[in-house]
N, C-alpha and C. Protein backbone atom coordinates (compact mmCIF):
# COMPACT_ATOMS: atom_id res chain seq x y z
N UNK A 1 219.76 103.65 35.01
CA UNK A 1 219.13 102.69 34.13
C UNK A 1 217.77 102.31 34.72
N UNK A 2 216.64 102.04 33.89
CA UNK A 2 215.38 101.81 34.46
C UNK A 2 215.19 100.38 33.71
N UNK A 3 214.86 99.62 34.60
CA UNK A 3 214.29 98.55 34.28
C UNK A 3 212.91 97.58 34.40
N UNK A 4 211.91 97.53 33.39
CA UNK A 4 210.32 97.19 33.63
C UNK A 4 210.40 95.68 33.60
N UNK A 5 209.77 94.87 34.32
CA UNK A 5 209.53 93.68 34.60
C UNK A 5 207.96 92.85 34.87
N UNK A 6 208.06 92.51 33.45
CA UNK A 6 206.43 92.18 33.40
C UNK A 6 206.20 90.83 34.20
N UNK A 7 205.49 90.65 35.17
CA UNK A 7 205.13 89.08 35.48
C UNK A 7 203.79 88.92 35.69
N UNK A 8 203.16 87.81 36.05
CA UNK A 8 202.20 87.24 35.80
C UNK A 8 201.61 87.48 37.52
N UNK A 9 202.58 87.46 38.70
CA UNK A 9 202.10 88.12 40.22
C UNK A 9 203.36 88.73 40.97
N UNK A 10 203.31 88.94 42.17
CA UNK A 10 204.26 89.64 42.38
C UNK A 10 203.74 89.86 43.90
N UNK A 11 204.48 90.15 45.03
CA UNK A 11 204.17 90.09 46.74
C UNK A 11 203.00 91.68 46.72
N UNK A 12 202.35 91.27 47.24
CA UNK A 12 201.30 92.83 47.16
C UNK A 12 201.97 93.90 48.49
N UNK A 13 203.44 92.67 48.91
CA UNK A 13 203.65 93.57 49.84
C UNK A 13 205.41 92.70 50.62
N UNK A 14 206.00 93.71 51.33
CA UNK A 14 206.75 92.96 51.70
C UNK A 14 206.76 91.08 52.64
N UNK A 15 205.66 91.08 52.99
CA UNK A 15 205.55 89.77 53.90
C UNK A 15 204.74 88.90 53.26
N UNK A 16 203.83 88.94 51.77
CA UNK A 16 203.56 88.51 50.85
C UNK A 16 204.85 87.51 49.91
N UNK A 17 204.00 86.14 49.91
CA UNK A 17 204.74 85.27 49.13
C UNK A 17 204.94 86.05 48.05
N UNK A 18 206.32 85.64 47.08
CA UNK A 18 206.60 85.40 45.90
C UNK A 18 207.69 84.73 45.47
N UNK A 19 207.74 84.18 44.32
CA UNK A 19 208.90 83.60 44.21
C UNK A 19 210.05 83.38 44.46
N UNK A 20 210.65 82.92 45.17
CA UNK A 20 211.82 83.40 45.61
C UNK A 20 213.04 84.17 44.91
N UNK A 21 212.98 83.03 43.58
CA UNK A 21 213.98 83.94 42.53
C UNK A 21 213.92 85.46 41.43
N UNK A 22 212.11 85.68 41.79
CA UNK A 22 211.65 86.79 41.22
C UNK A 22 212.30 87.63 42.43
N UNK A 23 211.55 87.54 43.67
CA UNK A 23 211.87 88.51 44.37
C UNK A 23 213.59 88.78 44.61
N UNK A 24 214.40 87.46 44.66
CA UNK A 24 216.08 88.10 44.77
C UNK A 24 216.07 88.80 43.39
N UNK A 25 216.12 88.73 42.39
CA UNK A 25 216.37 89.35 41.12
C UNK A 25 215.70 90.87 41.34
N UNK A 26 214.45 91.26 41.69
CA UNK A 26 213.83 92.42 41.50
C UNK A 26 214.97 93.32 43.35
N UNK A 27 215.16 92.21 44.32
CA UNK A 27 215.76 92.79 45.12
C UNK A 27 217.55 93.52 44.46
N UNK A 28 217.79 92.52 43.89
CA UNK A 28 219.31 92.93 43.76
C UNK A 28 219.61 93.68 42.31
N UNK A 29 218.51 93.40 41.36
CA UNK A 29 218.73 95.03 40.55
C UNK A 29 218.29 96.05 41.02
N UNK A 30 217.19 96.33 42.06
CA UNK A 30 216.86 97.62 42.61
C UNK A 30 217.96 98.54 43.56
N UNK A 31 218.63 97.96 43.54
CA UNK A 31 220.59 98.38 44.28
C UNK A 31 220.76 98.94 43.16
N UNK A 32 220.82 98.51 41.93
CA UNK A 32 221.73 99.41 40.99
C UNK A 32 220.89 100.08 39.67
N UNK A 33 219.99 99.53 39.98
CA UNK A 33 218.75 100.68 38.68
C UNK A 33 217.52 100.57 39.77
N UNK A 34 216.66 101.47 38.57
CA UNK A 34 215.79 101.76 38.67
C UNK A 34 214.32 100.85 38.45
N UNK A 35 213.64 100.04 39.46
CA UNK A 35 213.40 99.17 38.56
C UNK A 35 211.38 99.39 38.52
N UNK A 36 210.86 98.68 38.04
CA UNK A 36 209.28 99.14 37.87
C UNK A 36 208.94 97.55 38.09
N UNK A 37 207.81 96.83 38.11
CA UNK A 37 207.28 95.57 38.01
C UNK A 37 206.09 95.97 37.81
N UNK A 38 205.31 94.84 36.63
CA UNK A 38 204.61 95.37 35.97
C UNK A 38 203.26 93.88 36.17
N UNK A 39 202.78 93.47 37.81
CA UNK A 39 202.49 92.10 37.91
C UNK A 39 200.68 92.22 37.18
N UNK A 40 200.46 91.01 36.35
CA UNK A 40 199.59 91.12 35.53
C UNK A 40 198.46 90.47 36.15
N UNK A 41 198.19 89.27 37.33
CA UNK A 41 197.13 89.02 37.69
C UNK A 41 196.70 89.12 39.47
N UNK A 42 198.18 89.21 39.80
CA UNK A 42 198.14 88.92 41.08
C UNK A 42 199.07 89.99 41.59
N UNK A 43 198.95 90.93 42.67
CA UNK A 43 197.54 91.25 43.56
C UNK A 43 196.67 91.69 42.79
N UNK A 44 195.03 91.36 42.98
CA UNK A 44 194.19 91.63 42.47
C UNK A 44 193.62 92.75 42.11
N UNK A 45 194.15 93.81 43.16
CA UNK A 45 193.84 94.94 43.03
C UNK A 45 194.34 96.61 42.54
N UNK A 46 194.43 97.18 41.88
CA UNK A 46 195.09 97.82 41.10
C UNK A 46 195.76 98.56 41.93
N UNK A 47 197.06 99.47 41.62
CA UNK A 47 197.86 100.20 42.72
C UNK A 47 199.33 100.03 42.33
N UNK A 48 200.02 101.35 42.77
CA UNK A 48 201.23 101.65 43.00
C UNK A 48 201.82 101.79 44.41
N UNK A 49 202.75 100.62 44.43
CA UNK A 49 203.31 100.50 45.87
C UNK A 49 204.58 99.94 46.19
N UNK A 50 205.93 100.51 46.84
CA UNK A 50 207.21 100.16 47.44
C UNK A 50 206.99 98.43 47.37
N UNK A 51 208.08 97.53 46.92
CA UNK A 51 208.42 96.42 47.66
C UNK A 51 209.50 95.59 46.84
N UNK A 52 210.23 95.56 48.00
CA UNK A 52 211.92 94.47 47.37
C UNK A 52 212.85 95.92 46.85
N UNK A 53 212.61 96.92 47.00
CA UNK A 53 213.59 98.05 46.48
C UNK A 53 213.10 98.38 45.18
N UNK A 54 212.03 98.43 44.89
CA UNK A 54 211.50 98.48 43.44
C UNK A 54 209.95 98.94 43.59
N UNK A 55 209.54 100.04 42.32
CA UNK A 55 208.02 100.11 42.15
C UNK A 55 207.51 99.26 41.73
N UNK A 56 206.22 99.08 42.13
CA UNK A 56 204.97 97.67 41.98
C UNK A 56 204.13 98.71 41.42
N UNK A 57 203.60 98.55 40.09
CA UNK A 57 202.48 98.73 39.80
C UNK A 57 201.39 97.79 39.10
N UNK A 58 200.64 97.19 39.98
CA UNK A 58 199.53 96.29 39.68
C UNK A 58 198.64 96.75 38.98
N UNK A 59 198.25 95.88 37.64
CA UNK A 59 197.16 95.71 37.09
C UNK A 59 195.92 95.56 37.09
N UNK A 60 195.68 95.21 38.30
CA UNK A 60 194.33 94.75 39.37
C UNK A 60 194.05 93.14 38.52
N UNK A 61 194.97 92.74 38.17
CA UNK A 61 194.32 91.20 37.92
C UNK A 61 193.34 90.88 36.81
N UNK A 62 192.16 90.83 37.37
CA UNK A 62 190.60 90.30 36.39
C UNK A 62 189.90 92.18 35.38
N UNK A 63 190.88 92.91 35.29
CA UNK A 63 190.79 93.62 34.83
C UNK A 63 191.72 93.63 33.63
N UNK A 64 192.52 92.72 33.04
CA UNK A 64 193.91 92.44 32.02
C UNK A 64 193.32 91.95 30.97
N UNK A 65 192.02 91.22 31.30
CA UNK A 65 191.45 90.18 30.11
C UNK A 65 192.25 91.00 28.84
N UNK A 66 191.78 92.04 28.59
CA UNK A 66 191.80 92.39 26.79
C UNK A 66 193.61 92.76 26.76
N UNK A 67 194.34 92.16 27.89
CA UNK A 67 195.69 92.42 27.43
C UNK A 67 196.04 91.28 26.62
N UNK A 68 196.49 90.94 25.30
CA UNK A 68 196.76 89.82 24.85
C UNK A 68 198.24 90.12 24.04
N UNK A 69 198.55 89.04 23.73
CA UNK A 69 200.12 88.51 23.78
C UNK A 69 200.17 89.95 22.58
């Protein structure tokens, strides 16, 4: 099962703050799917990268403007 998870930031890395309850949730479905995170402003900089058992692919942030609801 693959699962995408849009948020608004996300740790640019393992020792990077984030929520606590984002990060247990993205930690403990990445045990049993597949999961993607999809963080929309924060880290700033665009990129695909490991963290919490799950792919991070950042938006680069101030580059989202024309994403709208």
């Amino acid at each position: 099962m693959r699962v995408g998870i849009i948020t608004p930031g996300f740790s640019k890395d393992e020792t990077d703050w984030c929520i606590p309850a984002l990060r247990h949730l993205v930690h403990s479905l990445g045990k049993q799917a597949d999961v993607v995170v999809f963080p929309l402003h924060y880290p700033h900089e665009e990129g695909r990268y490991r963290a919490f058992g799950a792919e991070v692919i950042s938006l680069g942030g101030r580059n989202v403007r024309a994403i709208r609801r």
